[in-house]
Protein backbone atom coordinates (compact mmCIF):
# COMPACT_ATOMS: atom_id res chain seq x y z
CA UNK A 1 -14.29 -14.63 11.64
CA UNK A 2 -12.79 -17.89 10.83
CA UNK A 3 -9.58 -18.02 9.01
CA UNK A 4 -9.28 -21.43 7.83
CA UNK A 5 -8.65 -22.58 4.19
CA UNK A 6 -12.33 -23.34 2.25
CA UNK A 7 -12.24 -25.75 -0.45
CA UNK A 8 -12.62 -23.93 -3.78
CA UNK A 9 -15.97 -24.23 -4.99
CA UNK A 10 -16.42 -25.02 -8.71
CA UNK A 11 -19.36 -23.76 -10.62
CA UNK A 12 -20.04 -20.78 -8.77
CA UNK A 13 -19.34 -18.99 -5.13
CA UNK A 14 -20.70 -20.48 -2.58
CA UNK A 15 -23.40 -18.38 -0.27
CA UNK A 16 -21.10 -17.08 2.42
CA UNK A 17 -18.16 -15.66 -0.03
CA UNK A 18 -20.38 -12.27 -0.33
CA UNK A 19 -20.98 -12.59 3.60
CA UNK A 20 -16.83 -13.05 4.39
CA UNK A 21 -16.38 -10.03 1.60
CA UNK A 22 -18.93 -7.18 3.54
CA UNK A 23 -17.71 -8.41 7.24
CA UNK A 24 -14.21 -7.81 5.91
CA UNK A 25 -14.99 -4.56 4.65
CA UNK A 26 -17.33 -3.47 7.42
CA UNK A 27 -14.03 -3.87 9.58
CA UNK A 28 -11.93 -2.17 7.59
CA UNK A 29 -14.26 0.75 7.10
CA UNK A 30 -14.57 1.13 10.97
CA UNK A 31 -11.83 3.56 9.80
CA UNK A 32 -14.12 5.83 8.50
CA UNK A 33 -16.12 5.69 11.49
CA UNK A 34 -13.08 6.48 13.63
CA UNK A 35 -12.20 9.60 10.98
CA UNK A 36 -15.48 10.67 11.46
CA UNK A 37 -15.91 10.45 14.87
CA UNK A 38 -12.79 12.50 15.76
CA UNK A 39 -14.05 15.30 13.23
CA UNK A 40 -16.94 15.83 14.64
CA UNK A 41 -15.88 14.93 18.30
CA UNK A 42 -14.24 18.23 19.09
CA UNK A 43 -17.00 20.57 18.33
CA UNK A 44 -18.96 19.86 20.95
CA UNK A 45 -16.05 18.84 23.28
CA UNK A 46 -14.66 22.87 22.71
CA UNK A 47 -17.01 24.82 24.65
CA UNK A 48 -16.44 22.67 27.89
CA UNK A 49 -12.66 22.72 27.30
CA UNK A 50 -12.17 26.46 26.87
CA UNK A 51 -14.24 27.11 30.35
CA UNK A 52 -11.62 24.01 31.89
CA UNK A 53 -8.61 25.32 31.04
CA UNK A 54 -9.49 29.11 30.26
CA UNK A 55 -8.40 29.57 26.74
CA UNK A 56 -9.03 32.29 24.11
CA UNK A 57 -10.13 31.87 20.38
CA UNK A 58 -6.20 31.33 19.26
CA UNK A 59 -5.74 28.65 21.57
CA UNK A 60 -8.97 27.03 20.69
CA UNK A 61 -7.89 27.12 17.40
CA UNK A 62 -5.10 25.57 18.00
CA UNK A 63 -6.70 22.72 19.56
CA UNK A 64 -8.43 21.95 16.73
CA UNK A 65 -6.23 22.19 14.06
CA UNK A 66 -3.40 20.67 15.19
CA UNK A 67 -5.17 17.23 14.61
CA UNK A 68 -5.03 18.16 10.77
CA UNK A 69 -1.47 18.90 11.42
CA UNK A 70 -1.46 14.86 12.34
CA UNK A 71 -3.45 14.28 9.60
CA UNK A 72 -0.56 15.87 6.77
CA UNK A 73 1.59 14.00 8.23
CA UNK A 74 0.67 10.65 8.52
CA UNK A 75 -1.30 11.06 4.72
CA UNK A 76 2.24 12.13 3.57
CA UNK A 77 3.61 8.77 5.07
CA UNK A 78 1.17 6.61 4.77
CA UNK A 79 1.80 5.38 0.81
CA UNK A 80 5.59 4.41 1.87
CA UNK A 81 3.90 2.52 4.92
CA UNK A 82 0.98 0.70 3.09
CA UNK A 83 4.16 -0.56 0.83
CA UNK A 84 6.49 -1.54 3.16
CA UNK A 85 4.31 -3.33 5.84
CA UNK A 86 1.24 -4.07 3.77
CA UNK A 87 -2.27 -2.36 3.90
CA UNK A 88 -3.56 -4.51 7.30
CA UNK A 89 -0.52 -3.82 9.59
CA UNK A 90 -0.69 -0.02 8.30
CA UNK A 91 -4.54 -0.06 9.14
CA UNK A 92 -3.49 -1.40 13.12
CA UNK A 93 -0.98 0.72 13.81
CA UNK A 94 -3.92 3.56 12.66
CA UNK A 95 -6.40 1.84 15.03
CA UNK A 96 -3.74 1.52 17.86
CA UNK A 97 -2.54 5.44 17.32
CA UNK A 98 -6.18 6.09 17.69
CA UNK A 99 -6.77 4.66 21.27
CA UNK A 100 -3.59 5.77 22.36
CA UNK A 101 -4.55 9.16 21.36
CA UNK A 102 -8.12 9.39 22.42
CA UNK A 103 -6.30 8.15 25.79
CA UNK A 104 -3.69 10.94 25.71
CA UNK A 105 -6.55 13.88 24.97
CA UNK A 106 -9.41 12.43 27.82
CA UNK A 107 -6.56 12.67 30.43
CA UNK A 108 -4.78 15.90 29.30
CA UNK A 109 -3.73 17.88 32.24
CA UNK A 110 -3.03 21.17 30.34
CA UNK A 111 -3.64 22.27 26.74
CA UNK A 112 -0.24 21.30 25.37
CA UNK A 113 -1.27 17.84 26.00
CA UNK A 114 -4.57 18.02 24.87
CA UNK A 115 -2.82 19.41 21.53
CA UNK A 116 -0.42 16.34 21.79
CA UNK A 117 -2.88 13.74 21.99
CA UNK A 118 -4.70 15.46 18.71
CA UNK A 119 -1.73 15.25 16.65
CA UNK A 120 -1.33 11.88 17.50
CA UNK A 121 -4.70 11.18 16.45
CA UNK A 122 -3.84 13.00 13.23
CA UNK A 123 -0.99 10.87 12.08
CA UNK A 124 -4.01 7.93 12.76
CA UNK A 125 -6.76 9.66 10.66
CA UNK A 126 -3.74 10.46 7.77
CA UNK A 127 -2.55 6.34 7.76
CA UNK A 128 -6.67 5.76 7.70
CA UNK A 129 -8.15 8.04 5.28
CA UNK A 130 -4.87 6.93 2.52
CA UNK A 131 -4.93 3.04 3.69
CA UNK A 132 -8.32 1.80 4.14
CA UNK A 133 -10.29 2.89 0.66
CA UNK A 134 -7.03 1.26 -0.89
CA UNK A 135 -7.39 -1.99 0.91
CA UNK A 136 -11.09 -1.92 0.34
CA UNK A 137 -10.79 -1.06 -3.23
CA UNK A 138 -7.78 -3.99 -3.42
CA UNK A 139 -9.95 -6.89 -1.32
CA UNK A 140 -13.57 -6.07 -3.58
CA UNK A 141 -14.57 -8.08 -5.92
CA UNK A 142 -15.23 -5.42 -9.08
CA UNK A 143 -18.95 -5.56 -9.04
CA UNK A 144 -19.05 -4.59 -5.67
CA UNK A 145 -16.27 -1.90 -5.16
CA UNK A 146 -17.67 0.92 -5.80
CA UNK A 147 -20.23 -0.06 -3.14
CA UNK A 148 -17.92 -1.06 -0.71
CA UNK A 149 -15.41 2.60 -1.42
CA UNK A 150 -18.69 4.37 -0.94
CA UNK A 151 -19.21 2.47 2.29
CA UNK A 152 -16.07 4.10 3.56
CA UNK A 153 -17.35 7.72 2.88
CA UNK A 154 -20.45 6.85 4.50
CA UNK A 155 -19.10 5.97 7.64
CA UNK A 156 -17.10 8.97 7.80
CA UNK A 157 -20.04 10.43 7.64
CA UNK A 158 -22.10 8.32 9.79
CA UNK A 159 -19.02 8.97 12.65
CA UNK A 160 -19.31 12.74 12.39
CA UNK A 161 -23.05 11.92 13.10
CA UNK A 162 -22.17 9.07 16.47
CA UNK A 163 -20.12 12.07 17.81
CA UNK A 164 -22.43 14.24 17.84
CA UNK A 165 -24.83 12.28 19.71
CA UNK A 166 -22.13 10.97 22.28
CA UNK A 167 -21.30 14.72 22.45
CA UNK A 168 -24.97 15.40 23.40
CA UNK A 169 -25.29 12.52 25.71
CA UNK A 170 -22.09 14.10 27.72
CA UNK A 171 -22.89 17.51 27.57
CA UNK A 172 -25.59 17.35 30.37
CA UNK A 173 -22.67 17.38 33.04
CA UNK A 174 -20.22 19.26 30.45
CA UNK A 175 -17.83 15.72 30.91
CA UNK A 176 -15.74 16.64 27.54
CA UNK A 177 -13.01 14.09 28.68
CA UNK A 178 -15.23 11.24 28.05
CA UNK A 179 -16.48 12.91 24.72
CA UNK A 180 -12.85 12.84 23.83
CA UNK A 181 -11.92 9.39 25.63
CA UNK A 182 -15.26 7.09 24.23
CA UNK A 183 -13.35 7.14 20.51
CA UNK A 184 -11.01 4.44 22.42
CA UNK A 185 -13.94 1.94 22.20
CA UNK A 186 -14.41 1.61 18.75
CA UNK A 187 -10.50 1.88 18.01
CA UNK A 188 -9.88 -1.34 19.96
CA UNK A 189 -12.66 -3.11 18.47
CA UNK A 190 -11.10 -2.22 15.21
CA UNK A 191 -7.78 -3.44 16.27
CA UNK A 192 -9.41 -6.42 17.25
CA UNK A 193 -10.95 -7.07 13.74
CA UNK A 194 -8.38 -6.41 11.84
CA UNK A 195 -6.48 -9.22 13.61
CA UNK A 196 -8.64 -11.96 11.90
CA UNK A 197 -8.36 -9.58 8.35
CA UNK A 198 -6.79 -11.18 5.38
CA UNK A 199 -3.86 -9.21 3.75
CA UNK A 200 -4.46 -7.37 0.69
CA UNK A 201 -3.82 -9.76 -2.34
CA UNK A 202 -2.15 -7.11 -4.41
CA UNK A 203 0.31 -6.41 -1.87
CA UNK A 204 0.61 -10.48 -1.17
CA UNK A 205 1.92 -10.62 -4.68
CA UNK A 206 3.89 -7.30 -4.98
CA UNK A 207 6.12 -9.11 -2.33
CA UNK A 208 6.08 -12.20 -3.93
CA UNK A 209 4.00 -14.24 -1.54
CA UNK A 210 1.70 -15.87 -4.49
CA UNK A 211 0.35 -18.84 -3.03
CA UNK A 212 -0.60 -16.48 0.33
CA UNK A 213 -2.50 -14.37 -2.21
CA UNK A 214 -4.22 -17.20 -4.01
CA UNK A 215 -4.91 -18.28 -0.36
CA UNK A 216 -7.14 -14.75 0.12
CA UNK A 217 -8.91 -14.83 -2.78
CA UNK A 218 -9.88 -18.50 -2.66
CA UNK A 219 -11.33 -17.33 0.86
CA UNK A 220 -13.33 -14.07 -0.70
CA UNK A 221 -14.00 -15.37 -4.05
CA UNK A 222 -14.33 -18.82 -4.07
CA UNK A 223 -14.34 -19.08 -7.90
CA UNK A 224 -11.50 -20.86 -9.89
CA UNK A 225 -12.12 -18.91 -12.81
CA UNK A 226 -12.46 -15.30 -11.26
CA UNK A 227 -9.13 -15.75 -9.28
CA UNK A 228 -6.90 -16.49 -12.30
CA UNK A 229 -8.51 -14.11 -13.89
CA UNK A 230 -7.53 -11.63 -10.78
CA UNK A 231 -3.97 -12.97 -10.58
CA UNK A 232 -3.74 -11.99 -14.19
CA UNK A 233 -4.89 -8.78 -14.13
CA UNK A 234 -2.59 -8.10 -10.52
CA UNK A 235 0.10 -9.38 -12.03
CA UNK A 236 -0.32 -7.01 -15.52
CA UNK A 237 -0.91 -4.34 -13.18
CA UNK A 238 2.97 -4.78 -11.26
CA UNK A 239 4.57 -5.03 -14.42
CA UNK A 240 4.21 -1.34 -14.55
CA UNK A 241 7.06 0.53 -13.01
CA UNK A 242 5.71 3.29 -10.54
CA UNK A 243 7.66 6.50 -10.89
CA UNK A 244 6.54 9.14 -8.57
CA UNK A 245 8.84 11.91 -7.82
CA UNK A 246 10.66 11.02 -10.97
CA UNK A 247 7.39 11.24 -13.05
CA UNK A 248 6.57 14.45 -11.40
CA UNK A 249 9.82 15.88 -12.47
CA UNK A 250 10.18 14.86 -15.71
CA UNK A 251 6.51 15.20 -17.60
CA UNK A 252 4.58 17.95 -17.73
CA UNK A 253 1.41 16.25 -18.26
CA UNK A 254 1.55 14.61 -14.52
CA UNK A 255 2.41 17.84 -13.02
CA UNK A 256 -0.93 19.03 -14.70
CA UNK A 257 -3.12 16.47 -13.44
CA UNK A 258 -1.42 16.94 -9.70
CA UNK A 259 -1.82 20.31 -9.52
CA UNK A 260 -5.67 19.63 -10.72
CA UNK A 261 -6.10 16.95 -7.42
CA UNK A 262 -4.61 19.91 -5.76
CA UNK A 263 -6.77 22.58 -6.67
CA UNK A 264 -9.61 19.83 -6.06
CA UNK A 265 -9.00 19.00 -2.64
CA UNK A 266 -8.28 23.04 -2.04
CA UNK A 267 -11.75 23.52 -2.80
CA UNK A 268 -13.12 20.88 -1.34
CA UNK A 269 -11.85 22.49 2.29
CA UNK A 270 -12.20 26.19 1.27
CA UNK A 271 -15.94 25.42 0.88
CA UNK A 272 -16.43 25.48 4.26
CA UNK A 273 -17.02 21.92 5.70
CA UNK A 274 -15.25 21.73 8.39
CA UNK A 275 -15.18 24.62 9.56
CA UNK A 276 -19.21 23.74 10.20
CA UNK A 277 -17.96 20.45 11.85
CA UNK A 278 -15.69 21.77 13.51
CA UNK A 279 -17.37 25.12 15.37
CA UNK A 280 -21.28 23.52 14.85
CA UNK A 281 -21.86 24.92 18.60
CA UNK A 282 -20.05 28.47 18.07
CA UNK A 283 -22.32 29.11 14.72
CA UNK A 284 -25.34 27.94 16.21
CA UNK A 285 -24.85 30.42 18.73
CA UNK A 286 -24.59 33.31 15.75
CA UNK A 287 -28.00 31.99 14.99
CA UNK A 288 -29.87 32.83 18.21
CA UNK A 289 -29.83 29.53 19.78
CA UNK A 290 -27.62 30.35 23.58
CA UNK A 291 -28.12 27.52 25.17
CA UNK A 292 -25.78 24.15 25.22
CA UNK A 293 -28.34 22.03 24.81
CA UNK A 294 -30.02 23.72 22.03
CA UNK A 295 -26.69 24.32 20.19
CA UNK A 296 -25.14 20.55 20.64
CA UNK A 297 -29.14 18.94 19.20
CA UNK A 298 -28.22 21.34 16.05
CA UNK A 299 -24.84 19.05 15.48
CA UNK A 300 -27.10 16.07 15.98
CA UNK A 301 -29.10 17.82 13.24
CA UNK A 302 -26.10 18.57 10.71
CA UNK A 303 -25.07 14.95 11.29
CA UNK A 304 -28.28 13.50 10.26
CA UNK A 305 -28.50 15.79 7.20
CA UNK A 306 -24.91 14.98 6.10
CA UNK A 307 -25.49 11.20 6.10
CA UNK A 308 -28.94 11.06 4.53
CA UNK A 309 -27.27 13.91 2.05
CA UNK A 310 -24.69 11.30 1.54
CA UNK A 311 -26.98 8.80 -0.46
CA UNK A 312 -27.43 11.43 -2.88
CA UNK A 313 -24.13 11.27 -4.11
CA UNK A 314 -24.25 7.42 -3.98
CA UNK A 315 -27.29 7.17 -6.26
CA UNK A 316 -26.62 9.95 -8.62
CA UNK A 317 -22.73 9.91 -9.36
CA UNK A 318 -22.90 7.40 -12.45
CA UNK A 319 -25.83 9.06 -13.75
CA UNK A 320 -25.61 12.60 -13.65
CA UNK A 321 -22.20 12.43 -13.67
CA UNK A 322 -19.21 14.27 -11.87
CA UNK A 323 -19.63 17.77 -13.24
CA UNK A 324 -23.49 18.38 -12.32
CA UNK A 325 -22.93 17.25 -9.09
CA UNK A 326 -20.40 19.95 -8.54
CA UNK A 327 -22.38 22.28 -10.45
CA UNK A 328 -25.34 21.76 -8.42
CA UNK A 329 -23.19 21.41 -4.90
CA UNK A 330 -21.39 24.39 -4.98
CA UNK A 331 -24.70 26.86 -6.37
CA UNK A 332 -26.46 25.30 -3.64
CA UNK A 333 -23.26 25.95 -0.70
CA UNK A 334 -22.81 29.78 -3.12
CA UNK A 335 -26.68 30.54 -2.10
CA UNK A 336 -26.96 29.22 1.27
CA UNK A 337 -24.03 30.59 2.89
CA UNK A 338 -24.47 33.80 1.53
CA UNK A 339 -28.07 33.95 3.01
CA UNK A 340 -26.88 32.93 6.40
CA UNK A 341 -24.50 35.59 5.69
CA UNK A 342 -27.45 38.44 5.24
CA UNK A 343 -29.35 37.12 8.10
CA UNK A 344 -26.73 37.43 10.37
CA UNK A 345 -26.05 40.93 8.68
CA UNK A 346 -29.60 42.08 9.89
CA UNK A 347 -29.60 40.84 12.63
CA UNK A 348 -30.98 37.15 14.24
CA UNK A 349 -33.56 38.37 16.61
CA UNK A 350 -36.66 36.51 15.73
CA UNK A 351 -37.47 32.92 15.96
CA UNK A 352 -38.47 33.02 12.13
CA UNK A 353 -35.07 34.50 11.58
CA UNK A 354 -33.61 31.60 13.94
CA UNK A 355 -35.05 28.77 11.79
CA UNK A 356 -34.03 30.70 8.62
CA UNK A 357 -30.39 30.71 9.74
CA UNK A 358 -31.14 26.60 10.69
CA UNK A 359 -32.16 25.90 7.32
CA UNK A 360 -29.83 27.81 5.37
CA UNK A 361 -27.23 25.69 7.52
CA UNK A 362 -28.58 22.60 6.52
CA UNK A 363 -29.16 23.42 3.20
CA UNK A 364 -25.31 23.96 3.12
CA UNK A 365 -24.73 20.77 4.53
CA UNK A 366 -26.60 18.96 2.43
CA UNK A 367 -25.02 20.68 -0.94
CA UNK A 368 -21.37 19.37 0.40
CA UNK A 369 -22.77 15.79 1.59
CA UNK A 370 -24.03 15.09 -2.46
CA UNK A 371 -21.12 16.63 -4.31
CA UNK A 372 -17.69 18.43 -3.19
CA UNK A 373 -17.72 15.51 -0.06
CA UNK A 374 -17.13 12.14 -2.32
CA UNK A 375 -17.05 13.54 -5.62
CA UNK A 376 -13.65 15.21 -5.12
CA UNK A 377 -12.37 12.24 -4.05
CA UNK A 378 -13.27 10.12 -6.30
CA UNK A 379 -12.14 12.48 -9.20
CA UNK A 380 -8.60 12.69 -7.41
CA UNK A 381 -8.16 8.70 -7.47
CA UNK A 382 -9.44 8.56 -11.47
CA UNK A 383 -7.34 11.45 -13.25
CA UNK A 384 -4.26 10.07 -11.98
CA UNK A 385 -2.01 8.11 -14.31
CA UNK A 386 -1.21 4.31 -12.85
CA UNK A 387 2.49 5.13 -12.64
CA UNK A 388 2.05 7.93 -10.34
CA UNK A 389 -1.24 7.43 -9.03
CA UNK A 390 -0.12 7.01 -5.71
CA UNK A 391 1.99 9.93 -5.78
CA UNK A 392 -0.78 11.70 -7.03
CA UNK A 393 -3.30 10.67 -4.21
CA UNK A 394 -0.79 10.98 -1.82
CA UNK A 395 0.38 14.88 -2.51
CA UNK A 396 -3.51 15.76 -2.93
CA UNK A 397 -4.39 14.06 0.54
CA UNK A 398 -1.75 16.10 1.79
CA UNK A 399 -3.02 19.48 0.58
CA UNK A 400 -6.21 18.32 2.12
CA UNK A 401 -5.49 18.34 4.95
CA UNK A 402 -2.96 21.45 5.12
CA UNK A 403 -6.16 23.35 3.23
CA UNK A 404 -8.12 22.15 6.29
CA UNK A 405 -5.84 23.16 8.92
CA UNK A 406 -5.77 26.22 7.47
CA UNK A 407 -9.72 26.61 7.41
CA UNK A 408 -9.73 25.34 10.89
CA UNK A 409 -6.91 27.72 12.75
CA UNK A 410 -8.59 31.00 11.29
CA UNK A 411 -12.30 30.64 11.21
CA UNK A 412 -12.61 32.26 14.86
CA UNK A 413 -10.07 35.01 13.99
CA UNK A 414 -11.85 35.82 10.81
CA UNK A 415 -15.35 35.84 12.92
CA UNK A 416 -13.51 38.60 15.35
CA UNK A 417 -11.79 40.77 12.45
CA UNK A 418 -14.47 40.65 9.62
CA UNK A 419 -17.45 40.28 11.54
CA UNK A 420 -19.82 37.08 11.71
CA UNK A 421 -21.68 38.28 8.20
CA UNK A 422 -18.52 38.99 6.37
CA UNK A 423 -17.15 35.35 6.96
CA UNK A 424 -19.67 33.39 5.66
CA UNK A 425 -19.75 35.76 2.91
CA UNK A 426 -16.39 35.21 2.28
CA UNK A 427 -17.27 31.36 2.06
CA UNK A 428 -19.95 32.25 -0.14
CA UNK A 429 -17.87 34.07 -2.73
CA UNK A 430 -15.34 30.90 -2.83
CA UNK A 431 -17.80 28.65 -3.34
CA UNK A 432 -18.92 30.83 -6.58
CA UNK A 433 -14.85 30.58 -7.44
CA UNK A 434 -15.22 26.95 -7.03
CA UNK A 435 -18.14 26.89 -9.45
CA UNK A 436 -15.89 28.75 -12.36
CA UNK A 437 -13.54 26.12 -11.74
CA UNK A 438 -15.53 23.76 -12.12
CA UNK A 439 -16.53 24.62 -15.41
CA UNK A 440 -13.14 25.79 -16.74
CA UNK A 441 -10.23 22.79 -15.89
CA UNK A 442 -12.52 19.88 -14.51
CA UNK A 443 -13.02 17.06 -16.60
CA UNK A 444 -16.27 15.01 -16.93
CA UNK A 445 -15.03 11.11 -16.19
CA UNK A 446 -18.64 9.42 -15.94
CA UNK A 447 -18.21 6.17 -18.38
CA UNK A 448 -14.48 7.02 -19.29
CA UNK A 449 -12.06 3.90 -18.12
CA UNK A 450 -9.21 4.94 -16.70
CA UNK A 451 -7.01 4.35 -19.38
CA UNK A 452 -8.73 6.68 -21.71
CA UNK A 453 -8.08 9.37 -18.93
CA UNK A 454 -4.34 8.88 -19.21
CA UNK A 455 -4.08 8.85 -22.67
CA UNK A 456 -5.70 12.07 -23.01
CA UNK A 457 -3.66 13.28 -20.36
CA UNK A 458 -0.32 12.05 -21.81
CA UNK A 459 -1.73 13.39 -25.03
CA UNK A 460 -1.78 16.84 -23.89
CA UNK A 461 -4.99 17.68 -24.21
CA UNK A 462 -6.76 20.34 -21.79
CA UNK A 463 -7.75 19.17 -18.66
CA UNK A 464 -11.47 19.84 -19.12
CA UNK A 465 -11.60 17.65 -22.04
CA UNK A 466 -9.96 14.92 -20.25
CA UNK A 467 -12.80 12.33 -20.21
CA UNK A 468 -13.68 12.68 -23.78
């Protein structure tokens, strides 16, 4: 992509401004595709690995989560980062951690490597899933950023989906080093990209490199009018002194609406998610299905369910709202874990029982993809006051992903010491506790600006009532 100065045009953008903003973005949220991919890379990688190197459920365990143990780590660094090196140089380093790492796990010689490599492509997914929506949200134009921040889920999505496929494609001759060595590809095409990226206006400005910034947004907007008008509004928005830690400490208010991201993205893991992603093989064997062929075209399955599940959420989030999403999600995860839950109580021994179980899977699936998958996100970026939002996001990304390592290192011990029923039962019952939540301390934010949020908030009024 061409980097060179265009002439502002007067009167209107011309035709390739829209063209310079989506081949930006698509770049950028190759991110997502790279989070996505090395989500759902490891399920169908596990099987082969165990039988390699000989390991029981704790190690496998261990194999999986320590990539969320990455993950904490580089979301808990990755606001400090974004600030001090800018949103683009935080985004390579991600993409260059990720084909280092994919590198390190495809030529592990023992499992302490292999576990290596994944934390190393942790602290990449942590700098990606913090930096890239916020460079995407800060390089949109407003009528197209919710678009564009959606685009980012979707590819997550879309990754989990290319993994499963390469993991399928592999699996013939069980290679599991090239399922965990093909995320390199996409990594250094990123890298590449992001070379020819413009830096993030905002952050152009926050470090007092104006004319740089004007430079960008000439290049993606093209109108005289609309960048003043930006400049204006960036500059407003640096005028306000961000507090954090400080913030945190000192008004109760902010404590209240951290604790509520917490609790958010606590559910959001607990539901079960990626525990599915992450053991897709293992459960489809619980179902009847023995073979490794059979059980890896399930994951294709999942994947294809959890994107088209995706567009749900897209289409339905500023009409029904936040709250009936949720409602809706977590009934539908409630029902359709617990019934996998009774078949597997009675026993899977007929095919009808087989594509029962396959059905109440996908049904599950599905229930995340429209609601707890964006919509927790996007309420954890919008009840956030500006002065600590990026504390905020920052401490809920990081429960995230500690809530996911948690759901990730004991889903095979729970299988052995509860039994195979009991365990989705006990995902069934949290999802019900997710519902109540729901209902008692989230807020509805559908059509509330952001600055109504935090005046309610600073007000003191009850979290539920937050967006009225």
């Amino acid at each position: 992509m061409s980097t060179t100065h265009h002439p502002i045009a007067h009167g209107g953008a011309p035709a390739h401004r829209p063209f310079h903003i989506v081949l930006t973005s698509a770049i950028a949220a190759l991110a997502g595709l790279l989070f996505g991919l090395d989500i759902g890379v490891i399920s169908g990688a596990l099987p082969f690995i165990a039988r390699h190197f000989q390991v029981g459920d704790q190690m496998q365990e261990w194999i999986v989560s320590s990539m969320m143990v990455g993950a904490a780590i580089g979301a808990l660094g990755s606001g400090w980062m974004a600030r001090a090196i800018g949103r683009k140089l935080s985004l390579m380093i991600g993409a260059a951690l990720f084909a280092c790492a994919s590198a390190v796990c495809a030529f592990a010689i023992d499992p302490a490597m292999l576990i290596g490599g994944r934390v190393l492509l942790g602290l990449a997914v942590g700098i990606a899933s913090f930096t890239a929506p916020l460079y995407l949200s800060e390089i949109a134009p407003r009528k197209m950023r919710g678009a564009l921040i959606s685009l980012h889920q979707l590819m997550v999505t879309v990754g989990i989906l290319a993994a499963f496929l390469s993991n399928t494609a592999f699996s013939g001759k069980g290679d599991w080093r090239w399922m965990l060595g093909v995320i390199a590809f996409p990594a250094i095409a990123m890298l590449i990209g992001l070379v020819f990226l413009p830096r993030s206006p905002r952050w152009l400005m926050s470090v007092g490199r104006r004319d740089e910034a004007q430079a960008v947004l000439n290049r993606l907007r093209g109108d005289e009018k609309a960048i003043q008008t930006e400049m204006r509004e960036i500059d407003d928005q640096l005028k306000v002194e961000f507090e954090g830690w400080g913030l945190f400490r000192s008004n109760r208010n902010f404590r209240r609406s951290v604790l509520l991201g917490v609790l958010l993205q606590i559910a959001q893991q607990l539901t079960g998610i990626n525990v599915v992603m992450y053991y897709a093989p293992r459960i489809f064997g619980l179902a009847g299905y023995g073979s490794a062929h059979d059980q890896l075209w399930g994951t294709v399955i999942v994947g294809i369910v959890n994107v088209a599940a995706t567009f749900i959420a897209i289409g339905l989030v500023d009409r029904w709202g936040r709250k009936p999403i949720l409602y809706t999600g977590f009934t539908v995860m409630a029902a359709a874990l617990a019934s996998l839950g009774m078949l597997m109580h009675i026993g899977i021994t007929t095919p009808a029982h087989q594509y029962a179980a396959v059905a109440a899977l996908m049904i599950f699936i599905a229930g995340f993809a429209m609601s707890a998958g964006p919509m927790i996100w996007i309420l954890c970026a919008e009840i956030q006051p500006i002065k600590g939002r990026d504390f905020g996001i920052a401490v809920s990304t990081f429960v995230n992903w500690v809530a996911n390592t948690i759901a990730g290192a004991t889903f095979l011990t729970l299988l052995n010491t509860l039994g195979h029923a009991q365990t989705f039962w006990l995902y069934a019952v949290l999802n019900a506790a997710f519902l109540l939540m729901t209902f008692w301390i989230v807020p509805e934010t559908k059509d509330v600006s952001l600055e109504q949020i935090e005046r309610n908030l600073m007000a003191g009024k009850p979290l539920r009532q937050l967006g009225q």
